[in-house]
Structures are given as C-alpha cells and as structure tokens.
N, C-alpha and C. Protein backbone atom coordinates (compact mmCIF):
# COMPACT_ATOMS: atom_id res chain seq x y z
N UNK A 1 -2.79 21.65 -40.86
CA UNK A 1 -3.52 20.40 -40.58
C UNK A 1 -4.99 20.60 -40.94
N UNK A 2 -5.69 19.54 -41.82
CA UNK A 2 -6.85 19.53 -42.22
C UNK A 2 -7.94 19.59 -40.85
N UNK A 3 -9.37 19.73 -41.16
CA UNK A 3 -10.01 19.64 -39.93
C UNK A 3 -10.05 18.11 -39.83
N UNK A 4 -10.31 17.42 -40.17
CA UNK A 4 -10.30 15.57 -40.69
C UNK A 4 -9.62 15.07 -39.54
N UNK A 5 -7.99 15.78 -39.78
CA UNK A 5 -6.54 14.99 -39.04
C UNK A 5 -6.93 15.54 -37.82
N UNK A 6 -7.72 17.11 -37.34
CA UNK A 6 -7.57 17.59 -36.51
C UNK A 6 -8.45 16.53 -35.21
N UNK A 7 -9.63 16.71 -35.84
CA UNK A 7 -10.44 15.81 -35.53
C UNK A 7 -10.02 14.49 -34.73
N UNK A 8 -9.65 13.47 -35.87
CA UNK A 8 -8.79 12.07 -35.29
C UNK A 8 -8.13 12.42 -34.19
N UNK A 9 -7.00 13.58 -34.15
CA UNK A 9 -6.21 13.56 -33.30
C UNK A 9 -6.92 14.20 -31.88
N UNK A 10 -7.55 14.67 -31.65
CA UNK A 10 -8.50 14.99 -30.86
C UNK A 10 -9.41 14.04 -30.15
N UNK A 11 -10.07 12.81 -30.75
CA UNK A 11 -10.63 11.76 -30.59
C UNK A 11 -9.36 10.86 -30.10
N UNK A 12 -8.00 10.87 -30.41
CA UNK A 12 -7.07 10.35 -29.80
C UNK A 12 -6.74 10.26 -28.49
N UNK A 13 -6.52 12.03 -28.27
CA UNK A 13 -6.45 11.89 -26.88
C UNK A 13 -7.30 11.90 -25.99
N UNK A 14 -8.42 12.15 -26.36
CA UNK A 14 -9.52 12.29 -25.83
C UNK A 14 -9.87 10.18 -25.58
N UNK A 15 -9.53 9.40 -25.95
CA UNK A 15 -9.49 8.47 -26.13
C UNK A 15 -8.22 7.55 -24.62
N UNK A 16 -7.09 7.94 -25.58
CA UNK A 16 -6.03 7.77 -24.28
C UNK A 16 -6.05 8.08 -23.14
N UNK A 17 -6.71 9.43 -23.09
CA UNK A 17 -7.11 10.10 -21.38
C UNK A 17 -7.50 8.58 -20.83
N UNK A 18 -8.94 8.39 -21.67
CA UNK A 18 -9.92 7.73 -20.77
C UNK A 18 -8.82 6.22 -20.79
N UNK A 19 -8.53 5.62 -21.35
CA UNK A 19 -8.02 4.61 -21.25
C UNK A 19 -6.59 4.78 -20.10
N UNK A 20 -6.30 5.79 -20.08
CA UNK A 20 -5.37 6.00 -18.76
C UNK A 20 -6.26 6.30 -17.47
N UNK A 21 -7.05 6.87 -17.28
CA UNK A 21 -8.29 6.91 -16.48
C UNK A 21 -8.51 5.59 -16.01
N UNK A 22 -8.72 4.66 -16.64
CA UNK A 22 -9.41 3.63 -16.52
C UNK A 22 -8.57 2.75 -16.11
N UNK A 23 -7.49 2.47 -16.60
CA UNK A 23 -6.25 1.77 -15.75
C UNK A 23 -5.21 2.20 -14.31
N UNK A 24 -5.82 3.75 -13.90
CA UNK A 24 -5.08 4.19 -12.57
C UNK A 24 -6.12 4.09 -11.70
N UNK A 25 -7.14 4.05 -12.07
CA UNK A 25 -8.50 4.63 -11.05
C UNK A 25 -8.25 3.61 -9.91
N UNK A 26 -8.52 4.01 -8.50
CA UNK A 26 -8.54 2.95 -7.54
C UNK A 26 -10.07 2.76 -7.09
N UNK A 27 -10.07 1.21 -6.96
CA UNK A 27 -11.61 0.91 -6.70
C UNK A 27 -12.16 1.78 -5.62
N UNK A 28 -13.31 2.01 -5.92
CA UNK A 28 -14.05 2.65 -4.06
C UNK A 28 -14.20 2.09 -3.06
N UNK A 29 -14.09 2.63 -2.05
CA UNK A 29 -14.07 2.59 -0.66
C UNK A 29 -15.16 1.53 -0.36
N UNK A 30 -14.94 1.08 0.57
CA UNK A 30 -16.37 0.20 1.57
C UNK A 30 -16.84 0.92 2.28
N UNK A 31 -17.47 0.76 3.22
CA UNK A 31 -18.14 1.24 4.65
C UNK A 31 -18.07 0.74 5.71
N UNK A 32 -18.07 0.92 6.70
CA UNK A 32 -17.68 -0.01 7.57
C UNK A 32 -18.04 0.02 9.06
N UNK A 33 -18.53 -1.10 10.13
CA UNK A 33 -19.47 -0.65 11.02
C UNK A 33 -18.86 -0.09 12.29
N UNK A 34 -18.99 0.70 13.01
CA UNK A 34 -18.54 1.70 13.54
C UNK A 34 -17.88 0.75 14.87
N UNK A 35 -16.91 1.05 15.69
CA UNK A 35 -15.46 0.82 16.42
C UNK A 35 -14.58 0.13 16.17
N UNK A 36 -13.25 -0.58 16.42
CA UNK A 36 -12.37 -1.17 15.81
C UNK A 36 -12.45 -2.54 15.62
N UNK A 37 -12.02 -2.23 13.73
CA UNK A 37 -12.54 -3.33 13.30
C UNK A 37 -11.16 -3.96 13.06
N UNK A 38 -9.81 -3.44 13.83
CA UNK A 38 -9.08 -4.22 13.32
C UNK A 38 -7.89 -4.18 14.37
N UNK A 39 -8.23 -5.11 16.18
CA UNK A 39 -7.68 -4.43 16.64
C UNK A 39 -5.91 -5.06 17.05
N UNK A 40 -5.54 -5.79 16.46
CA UNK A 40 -4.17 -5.94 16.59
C UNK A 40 -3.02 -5.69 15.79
N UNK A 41 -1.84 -5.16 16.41
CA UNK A 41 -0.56 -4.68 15.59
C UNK A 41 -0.12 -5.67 15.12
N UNK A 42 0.69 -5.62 13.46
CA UNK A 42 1.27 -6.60 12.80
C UNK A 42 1.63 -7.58 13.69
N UNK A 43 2.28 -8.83 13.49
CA UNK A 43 3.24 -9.44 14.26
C UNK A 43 4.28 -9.50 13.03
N UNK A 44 5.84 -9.70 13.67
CA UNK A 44 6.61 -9.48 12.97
C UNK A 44 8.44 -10.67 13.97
N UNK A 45 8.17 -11.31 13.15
CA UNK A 45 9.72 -12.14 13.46
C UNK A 45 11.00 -11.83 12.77
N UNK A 46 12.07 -12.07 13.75
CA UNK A 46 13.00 -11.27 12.95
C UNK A 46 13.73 -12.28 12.28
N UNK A 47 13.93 -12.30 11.42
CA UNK A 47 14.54 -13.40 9.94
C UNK A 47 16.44 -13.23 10.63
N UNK A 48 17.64 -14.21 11.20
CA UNK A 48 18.97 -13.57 11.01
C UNK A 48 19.35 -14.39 9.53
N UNK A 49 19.26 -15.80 9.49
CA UNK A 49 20.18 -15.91 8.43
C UNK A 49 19.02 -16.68 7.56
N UNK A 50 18.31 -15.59 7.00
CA UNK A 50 17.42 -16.29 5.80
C UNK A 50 18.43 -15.81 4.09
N UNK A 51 18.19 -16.66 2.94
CA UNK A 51 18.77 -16.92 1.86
C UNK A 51 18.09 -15.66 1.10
N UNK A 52 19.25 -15.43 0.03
CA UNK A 52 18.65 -13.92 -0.59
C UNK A 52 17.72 -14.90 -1.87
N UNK A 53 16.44 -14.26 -1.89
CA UNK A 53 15.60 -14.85 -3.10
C UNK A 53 16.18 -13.88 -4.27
N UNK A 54 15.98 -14.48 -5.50
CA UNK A 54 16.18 -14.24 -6.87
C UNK A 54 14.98 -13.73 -7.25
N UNK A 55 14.83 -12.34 -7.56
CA UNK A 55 13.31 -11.99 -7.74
C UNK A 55 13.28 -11.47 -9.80
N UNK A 56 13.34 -11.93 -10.63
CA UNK A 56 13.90 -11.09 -12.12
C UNK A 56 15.11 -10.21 -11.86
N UNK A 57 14.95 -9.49 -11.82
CA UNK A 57 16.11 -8.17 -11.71
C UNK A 57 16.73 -7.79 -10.50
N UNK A 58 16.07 -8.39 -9.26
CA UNK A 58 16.46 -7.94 -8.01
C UNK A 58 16.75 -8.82 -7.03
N UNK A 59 17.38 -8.92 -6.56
CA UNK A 59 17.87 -9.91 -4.80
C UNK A 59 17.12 -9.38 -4.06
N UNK A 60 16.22 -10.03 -3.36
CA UNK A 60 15.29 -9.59 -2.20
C UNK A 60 16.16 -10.79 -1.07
N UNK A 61 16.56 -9.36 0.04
CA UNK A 61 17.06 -9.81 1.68
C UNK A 61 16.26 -10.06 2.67
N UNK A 62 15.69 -11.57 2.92
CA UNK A 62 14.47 -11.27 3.75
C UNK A 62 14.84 -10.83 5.40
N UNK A 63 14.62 -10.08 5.84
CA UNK A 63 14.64 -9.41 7.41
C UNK A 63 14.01 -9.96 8.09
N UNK A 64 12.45 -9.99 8.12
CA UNK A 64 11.57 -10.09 8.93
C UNK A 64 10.30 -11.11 8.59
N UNK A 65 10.04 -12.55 8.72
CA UNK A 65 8.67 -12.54 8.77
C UNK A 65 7.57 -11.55 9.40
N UNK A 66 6.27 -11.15 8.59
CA UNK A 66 5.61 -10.46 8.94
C UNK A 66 3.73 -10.73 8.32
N UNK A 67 3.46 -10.61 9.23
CA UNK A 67 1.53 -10.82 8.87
C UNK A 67 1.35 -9.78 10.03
N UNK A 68 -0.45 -9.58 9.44
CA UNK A 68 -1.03 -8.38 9.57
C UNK A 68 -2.72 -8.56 9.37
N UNK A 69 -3.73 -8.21 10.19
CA UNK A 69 -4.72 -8.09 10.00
C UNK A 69 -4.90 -6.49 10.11
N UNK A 70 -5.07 -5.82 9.08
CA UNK A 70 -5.25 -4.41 9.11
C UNK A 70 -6.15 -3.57 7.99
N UNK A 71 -7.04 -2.63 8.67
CA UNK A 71 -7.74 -2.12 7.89
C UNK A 71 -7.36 -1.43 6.51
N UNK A 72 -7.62 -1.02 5.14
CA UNK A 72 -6.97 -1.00 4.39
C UNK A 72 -7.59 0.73 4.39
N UNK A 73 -6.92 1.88 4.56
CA UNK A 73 -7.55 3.27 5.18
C UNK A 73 -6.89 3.91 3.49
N UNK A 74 -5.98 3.15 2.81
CA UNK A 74 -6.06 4.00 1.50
C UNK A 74 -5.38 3.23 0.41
N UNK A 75 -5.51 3.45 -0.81
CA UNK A 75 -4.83 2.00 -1.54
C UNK A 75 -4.01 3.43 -3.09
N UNK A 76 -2.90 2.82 -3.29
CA UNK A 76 -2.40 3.91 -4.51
C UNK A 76 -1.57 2.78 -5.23
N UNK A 77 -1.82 2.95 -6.90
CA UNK A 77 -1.48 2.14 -7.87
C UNK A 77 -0.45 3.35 -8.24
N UNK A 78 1.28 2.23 -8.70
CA UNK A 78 2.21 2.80 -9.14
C UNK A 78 2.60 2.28 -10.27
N UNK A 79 2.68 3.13 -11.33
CA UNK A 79 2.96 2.51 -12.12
C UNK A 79 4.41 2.75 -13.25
N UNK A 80 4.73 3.75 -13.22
CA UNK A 80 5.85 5.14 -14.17
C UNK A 80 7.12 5.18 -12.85
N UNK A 81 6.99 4.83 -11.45
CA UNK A 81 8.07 5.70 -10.65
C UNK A 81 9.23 4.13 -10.76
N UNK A 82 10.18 4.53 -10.45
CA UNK A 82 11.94 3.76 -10.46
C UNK A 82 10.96 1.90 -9.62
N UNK A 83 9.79 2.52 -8.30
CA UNK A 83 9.76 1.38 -7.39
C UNK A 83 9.10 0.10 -8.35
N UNK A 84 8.42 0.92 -9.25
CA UNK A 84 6.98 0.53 -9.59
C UNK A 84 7.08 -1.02 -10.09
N UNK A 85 8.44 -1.18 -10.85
CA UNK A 85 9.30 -2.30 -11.45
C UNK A 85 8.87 -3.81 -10.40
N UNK A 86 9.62 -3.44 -9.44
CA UNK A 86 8.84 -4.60 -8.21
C UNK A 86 7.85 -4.24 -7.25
N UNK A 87 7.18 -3.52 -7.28
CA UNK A 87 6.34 -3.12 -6.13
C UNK A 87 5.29 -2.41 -6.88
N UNK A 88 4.32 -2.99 -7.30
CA UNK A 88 2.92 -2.47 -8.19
C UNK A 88 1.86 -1.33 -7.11
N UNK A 89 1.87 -1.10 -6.20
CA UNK A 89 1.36 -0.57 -5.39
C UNK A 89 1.75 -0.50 -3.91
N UNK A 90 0.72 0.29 -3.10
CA UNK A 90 0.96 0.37 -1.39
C UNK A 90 -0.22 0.44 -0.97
N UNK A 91 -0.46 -0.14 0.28
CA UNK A 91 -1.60 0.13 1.13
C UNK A 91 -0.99 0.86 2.07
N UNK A 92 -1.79 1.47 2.71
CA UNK A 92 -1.60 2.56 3.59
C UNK A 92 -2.36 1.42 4.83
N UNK A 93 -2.09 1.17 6.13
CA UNK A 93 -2.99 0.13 6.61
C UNK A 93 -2.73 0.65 8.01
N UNK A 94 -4.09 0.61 8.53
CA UNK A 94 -4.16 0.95 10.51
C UNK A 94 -4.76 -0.09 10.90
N UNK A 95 -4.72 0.20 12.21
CA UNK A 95 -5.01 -0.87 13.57
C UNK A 95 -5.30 0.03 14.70
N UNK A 96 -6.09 -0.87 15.66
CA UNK A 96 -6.46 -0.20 16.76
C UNK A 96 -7.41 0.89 16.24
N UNK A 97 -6.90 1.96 17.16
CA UNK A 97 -8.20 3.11 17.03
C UNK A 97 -7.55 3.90 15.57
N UNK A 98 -6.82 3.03 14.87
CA UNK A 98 -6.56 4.06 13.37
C UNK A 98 -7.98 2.92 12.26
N UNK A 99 -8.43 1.95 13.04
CA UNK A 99 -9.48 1.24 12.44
C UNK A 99 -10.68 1.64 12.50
N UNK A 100 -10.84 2.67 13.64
CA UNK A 100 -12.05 2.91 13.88
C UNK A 100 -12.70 4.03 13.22
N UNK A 101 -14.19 4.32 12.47
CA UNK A 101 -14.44 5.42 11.86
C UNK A 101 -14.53 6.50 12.91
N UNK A 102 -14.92 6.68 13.57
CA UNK A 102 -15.15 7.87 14.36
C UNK A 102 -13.46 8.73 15.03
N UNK A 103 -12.41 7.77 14.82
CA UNK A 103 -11.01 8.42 14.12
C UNK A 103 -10.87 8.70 12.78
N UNK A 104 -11.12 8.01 11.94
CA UNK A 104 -10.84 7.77 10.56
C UNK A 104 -11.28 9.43 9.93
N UNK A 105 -12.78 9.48 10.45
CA UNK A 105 -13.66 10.71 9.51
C UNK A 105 -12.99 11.66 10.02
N UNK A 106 -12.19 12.00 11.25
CA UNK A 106 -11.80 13.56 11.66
C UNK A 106 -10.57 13.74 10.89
N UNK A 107 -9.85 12.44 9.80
CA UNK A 107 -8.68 12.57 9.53
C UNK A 107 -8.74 12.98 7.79
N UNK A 108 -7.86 13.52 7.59
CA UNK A 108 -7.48 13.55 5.49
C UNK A 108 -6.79 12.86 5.78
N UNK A 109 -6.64 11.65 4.86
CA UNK A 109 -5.63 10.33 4.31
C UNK A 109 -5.40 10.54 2.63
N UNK A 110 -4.67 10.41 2.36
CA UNK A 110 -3.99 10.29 1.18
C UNK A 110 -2.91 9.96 0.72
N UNK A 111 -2.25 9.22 -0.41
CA UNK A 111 -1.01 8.43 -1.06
C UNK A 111 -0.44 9.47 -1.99
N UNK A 112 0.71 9.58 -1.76
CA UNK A 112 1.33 10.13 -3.50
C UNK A 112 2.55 9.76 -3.21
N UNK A 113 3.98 9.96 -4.26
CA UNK A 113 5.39 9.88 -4.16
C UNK A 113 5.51 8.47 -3.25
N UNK A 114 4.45 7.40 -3.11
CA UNK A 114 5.31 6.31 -1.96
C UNK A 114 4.94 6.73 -1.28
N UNK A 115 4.62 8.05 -0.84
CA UNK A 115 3.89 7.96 0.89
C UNK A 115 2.75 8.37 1.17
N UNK A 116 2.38 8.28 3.00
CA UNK A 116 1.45 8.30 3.00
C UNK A 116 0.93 9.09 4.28
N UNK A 117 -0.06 10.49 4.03
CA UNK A 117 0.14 11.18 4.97
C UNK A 117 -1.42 11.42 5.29
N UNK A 118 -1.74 12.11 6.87
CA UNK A 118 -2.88 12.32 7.58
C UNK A 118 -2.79 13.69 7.68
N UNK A 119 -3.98 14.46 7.63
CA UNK A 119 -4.09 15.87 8.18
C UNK A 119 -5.42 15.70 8.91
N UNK A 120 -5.62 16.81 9.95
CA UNK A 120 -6.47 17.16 10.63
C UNK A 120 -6.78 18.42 10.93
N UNK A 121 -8.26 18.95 11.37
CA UNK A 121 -8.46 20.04 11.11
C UNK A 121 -8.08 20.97 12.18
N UNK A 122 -9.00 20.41 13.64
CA UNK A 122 -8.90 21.17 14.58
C UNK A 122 -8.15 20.83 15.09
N UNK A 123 -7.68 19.75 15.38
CA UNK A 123 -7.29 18.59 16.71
C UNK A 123 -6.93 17.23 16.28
N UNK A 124 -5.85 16.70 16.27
CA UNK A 124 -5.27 15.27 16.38
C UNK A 124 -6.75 14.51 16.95
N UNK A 125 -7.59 13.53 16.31
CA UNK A 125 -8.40 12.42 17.37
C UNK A 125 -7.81 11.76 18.32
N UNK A 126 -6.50 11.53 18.11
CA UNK A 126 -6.51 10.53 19.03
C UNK A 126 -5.00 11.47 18.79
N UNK A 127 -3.99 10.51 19.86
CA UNK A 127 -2.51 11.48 20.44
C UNK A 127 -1.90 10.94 18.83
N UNK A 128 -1.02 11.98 18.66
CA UNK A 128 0.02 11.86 17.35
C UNK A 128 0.70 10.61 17.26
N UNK A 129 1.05 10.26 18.24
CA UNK A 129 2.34 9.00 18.53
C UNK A 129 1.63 7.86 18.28
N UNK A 130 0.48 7.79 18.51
CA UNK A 130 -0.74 6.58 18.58
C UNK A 130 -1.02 6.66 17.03
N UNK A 131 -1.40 7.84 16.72
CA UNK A 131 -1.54 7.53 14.80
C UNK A 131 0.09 6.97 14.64
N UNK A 132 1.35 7.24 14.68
CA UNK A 132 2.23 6.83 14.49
C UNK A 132 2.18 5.36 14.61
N UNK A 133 2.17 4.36 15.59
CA UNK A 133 2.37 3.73 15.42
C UNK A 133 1.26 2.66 15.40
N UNK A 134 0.39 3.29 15.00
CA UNK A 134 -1.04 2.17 14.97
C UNK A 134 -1.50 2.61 13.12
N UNK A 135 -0.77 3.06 12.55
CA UNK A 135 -0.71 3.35 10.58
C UNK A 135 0.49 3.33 10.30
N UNK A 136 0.51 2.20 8.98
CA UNK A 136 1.86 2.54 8.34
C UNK A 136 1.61 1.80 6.91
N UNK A 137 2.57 2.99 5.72
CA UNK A 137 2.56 2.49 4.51
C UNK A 137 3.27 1.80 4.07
N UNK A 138 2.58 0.09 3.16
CA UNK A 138 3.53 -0.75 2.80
C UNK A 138 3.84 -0.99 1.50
N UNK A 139 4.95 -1.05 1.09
CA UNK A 139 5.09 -1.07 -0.27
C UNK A 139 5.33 -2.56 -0.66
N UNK A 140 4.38 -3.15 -1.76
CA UNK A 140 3.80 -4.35 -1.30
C UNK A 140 4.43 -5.09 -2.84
N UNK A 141 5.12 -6.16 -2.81
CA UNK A 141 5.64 -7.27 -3.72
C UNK A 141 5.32 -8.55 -4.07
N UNK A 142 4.21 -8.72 -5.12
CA UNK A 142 3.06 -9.81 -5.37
C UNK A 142 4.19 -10.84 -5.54
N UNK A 143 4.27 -12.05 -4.83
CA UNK A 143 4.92 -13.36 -4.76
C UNK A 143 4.88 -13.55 -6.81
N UNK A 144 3.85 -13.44 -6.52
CA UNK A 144 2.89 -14.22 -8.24
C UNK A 144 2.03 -13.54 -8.27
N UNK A 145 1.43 -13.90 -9.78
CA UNK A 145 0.41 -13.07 -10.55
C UNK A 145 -0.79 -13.50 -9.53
N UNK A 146 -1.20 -14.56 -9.04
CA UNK A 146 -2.30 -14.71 -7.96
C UNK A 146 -2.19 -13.65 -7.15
N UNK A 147 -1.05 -13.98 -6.65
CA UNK A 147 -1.23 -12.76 -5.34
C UNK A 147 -1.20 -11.08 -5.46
N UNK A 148 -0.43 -10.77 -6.90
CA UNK A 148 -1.11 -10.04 -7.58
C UNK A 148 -2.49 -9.23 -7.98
N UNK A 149 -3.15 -10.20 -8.54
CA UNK A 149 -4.98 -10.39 -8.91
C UNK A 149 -4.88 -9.76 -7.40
N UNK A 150 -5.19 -10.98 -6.28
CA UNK A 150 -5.61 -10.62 -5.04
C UNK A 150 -5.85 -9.44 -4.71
N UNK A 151 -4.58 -8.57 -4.49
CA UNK A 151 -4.03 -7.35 -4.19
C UNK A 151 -4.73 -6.28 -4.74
N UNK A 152 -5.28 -6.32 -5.87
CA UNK A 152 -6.00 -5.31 -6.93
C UNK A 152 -7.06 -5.53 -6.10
N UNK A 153 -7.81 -6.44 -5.93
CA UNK A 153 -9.21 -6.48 -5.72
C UNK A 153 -9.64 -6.41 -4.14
N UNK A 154 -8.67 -5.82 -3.58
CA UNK A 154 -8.54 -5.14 -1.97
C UNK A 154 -8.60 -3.60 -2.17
N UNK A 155 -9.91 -3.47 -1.46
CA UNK A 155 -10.53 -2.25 -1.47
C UNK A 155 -10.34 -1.53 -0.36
N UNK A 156 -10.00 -0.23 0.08
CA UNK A 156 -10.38 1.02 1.19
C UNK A 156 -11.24 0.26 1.89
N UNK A 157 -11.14 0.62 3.60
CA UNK A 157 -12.11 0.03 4.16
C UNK A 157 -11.93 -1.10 4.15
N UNK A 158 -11.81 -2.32 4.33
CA UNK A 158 -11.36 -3.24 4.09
C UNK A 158 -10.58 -4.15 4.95
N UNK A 159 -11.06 -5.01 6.23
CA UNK A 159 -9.93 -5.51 6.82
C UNK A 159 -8.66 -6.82 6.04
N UNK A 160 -7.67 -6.24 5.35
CA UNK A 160 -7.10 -7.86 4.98
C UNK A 160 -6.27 -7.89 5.78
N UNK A 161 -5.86 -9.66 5.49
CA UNK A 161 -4.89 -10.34 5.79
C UNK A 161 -3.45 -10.45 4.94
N UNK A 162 -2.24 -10.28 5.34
CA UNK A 162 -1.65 -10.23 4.41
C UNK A 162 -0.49 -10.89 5.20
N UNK A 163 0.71 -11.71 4.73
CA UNK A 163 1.27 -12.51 4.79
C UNK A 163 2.45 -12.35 4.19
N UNK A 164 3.69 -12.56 4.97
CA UNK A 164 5.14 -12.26 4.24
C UNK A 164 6.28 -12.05 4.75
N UNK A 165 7.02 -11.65 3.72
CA UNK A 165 8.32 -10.92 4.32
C UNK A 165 9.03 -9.77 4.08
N UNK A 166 9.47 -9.43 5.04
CA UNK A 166 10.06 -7.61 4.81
C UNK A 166 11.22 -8.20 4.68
N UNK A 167 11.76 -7.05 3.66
CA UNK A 167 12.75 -7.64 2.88
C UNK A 167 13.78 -6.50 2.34
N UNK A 168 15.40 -6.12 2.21
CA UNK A 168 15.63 -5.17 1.53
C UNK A 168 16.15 -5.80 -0.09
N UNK A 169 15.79 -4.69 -1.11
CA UNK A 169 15.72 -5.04 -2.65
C UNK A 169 17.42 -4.66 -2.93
N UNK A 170 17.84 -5.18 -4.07
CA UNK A 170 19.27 -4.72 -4.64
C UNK A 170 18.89 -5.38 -5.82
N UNK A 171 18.94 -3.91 -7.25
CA UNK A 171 18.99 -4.62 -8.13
C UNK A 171 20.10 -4.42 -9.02
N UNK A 172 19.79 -4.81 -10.57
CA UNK A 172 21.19 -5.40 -10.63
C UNK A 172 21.73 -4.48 -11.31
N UNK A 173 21.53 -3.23 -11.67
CA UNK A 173 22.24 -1.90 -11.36
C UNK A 173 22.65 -1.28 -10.44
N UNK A 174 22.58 -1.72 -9.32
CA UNK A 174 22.71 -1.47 -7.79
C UNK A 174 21.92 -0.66 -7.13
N UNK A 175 21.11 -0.10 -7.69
CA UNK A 175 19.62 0.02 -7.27
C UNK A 175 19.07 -0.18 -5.76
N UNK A 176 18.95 0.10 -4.51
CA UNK A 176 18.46 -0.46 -3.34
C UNK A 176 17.12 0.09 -3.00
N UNK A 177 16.89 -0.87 -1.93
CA UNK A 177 15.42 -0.27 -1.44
C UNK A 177 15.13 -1.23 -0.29
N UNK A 178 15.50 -0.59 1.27
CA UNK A 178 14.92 -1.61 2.51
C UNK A 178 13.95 -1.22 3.17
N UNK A 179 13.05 -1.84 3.97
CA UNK A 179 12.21 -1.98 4.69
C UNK A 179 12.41 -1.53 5.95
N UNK A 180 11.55 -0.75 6.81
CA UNK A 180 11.51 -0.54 7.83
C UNK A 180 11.18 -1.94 8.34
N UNK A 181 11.54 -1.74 10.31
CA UNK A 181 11.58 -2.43 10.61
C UNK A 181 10.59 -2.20 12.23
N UNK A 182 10.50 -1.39 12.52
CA UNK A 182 9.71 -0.72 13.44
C UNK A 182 8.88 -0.40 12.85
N UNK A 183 7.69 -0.39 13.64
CA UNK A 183 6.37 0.86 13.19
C UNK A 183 6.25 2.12 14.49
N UNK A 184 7.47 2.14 15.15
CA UNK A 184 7.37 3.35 15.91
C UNK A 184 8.25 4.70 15.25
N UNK A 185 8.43 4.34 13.81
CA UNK A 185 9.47 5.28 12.80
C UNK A 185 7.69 6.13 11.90
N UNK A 186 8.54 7.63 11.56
CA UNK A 186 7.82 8.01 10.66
C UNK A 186 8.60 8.60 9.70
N UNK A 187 7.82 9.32 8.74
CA UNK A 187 9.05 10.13 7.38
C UNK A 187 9.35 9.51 6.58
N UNK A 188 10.54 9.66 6.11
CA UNK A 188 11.54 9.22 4.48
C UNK A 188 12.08 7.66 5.79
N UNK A 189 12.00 6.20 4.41
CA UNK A 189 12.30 5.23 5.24
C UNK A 189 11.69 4.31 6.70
N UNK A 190 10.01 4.60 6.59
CA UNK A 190 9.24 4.75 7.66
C UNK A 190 8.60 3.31 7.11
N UNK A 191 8.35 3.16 5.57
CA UNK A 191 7.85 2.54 5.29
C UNK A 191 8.00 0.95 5.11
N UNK A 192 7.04 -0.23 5.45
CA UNK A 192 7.14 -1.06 5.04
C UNK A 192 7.57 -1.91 3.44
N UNK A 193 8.46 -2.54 3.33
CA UNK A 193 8.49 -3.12 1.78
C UNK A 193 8.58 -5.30 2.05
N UNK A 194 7.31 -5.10 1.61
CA UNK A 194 6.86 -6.58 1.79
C UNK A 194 6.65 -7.52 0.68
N UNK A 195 7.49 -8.74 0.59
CA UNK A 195 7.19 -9.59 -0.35
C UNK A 195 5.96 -10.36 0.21
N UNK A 196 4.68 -10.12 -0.78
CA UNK A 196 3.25 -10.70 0.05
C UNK A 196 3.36 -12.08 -0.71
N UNK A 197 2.81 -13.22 -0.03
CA UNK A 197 3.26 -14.35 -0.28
C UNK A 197 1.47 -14.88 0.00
N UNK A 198 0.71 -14.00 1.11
CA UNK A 198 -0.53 -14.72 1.11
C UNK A 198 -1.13 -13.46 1.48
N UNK A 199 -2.58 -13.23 0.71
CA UNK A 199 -3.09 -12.33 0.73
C UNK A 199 -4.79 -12.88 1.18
N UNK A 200 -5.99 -12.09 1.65
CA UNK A 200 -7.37 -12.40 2.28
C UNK A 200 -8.16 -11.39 2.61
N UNK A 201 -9.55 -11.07 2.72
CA UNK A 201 -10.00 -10.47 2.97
C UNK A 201 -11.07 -10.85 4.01
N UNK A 202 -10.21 -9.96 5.77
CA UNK A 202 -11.22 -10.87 6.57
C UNK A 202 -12.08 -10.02 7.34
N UNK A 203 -12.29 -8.55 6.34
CA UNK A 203 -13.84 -7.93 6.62
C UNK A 203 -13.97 -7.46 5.69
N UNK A 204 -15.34 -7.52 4.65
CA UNK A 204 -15.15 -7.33 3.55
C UNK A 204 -15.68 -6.02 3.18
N UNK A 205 -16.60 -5.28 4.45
CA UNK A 205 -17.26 -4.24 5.04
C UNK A 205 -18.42 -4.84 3.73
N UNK A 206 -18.88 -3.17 3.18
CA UNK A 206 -20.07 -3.14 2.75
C UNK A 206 -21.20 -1.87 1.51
C-alpha cells in the first residue's frame, strides 16, 4: 500500500471514530439544588384486559398504566444490541432520597448491557432496600418520533415527567421482552419496559 492510500485510510478512521463519537455521546449532566427534588414513587395501574397494540415488528401487551415524576440519575443510548430495534435507550430514574445529592455523590451510577448499577465506597447512604426501591431502570419505547426528539433532549439530573404503559413485547420471530411490575424487584428482569406516550421536563436543574 502506497503512503497516499495509507494516509486516506487513516483519515478514514480517524474520521468514523469521531462520527461514532458524536452519535453515542450522552448529553451532560445538570446540577441540581440540594434535597429531594423528586419526592414521589411512580404511580402505576394495573391494565387486565387492555388490546395488544401493533408496534412494526412487535405486539406490545399493555400491563400497567404508569407515570412518573423522577429524577433522571443516568441516561444510556442503545443502539447495535437485539433491544435497541424498539427501545432506543433507558433512563436509570430515582425518587425520594435516591433524588437527593447528598445520596447521589456517595454513590457510582452507571448503564451498560440494559442495566443499571450503584457502587459505594465505605457505606450504603442510605439502607440497600431503600436504594432498591426508590431507583429503577426503564427501558423506554418512543410512541413517535416527537416523543422520541423529547427523550434525547432529557438530560442527567433532570426531574421528568414521563407517561405510559408497561407493556410485554413479542416479536414476530418470537422474540419476547416483559416489564417488571414491582419496583421492590432487583437483577436480571428488574427492569421497567415502557411505551412513553408523554414525555416533560419538570426540573430542568441548571
């Protein structure tokens, strides 16, 4: 290979990096003013005989109406994994004292594989069972390209509103994927899977 071709091809990937860079990156964090800024648990109705929606490729079973005012403590864009097809991303989202910074800073938060996990250094802030059921990750299904847009432009930190239904997926390879239904569950199957239907931002921090 000439130096010429070597070159180009070098400027290639050096090129693609950044343009893959630039399409995973998640926006930055807010700030946000110190005790809970977000202090009530989802509410959640239980759906018995709602109609299976036609989603492209998949039957979505709705279970549960569900809304949520919850702080947004970590946000991860999916794009390559089996979910990614209907479910473009997850928020990771707390309440109560999982809203508050002076919990938040003693904790590591982070997304990968669909989930979403906490470490701590010395000491749990607050009791284990209480992070359990005051955080949970949702794997989130834009109604439409609006609610879509929306969804992108919800930042860390962040109190939104979000609006919907938990739902289990079947697609048409037989493919599944359901929703928790408790937030007193943790682990494999812990997680929320929500068709968001209305999305808001009702602290926008700073």
């Amino acid at each position: 290979m000439d130096m010429n071709r070597q070159l180009w091809l070098v400027m290639a990937i050096c090129v693609g990096a950044g343009l893959w860079h630039w399409t995973t990156r998640e926006p930055s964090a807010v700030s946000q003013s110190a005790g809970v800024i977000a202090p009530n648990a989802p509410i959640q109705t239980e759906l018995l005989k709602a109609a299976p929606i036609e989603f492209g490729r998949f039957k979505l079973t709705p279970l549960a109406e569900f809304r949520t005012d919850a702080r947004v403590l970590s946000r991860k864009r999916y794009r390559s994994d089996a979910e990614s097809e209907l479910s473009p991303m997850d928020f990771a989202l707390g309440w109560g004292r999982m809203s508050d910074n002076s919990v938040l800073e003693q904790l590591d938060i982070s997304q990968s594989v669909r989930f979403f996990t906490y470490r701590w250094d010395d000491g749990p802030p607050i009791p284990p069972q209480e992070i359990v059921v005051s955080a949970t990750n949702v794997h989130l299904i834009p109604e439409d390209a609006g609610v879509l847009y929306a969804l992108e432009k919800v930042r860390a930190g962040q109190v939104v509103h979000l609006e919907g239904m938990l739902v289990a997926a079947e697609r048409d390879d037989g493919w599944r994927w359901r929703s928790s239904l408790t937030r007193e569950d943790d682990g494999a199957g812990a997680c929320e899977l929500l068709l968001v239907r209305k999305v808001s931002i009702v602290n926008a921090g700073g």
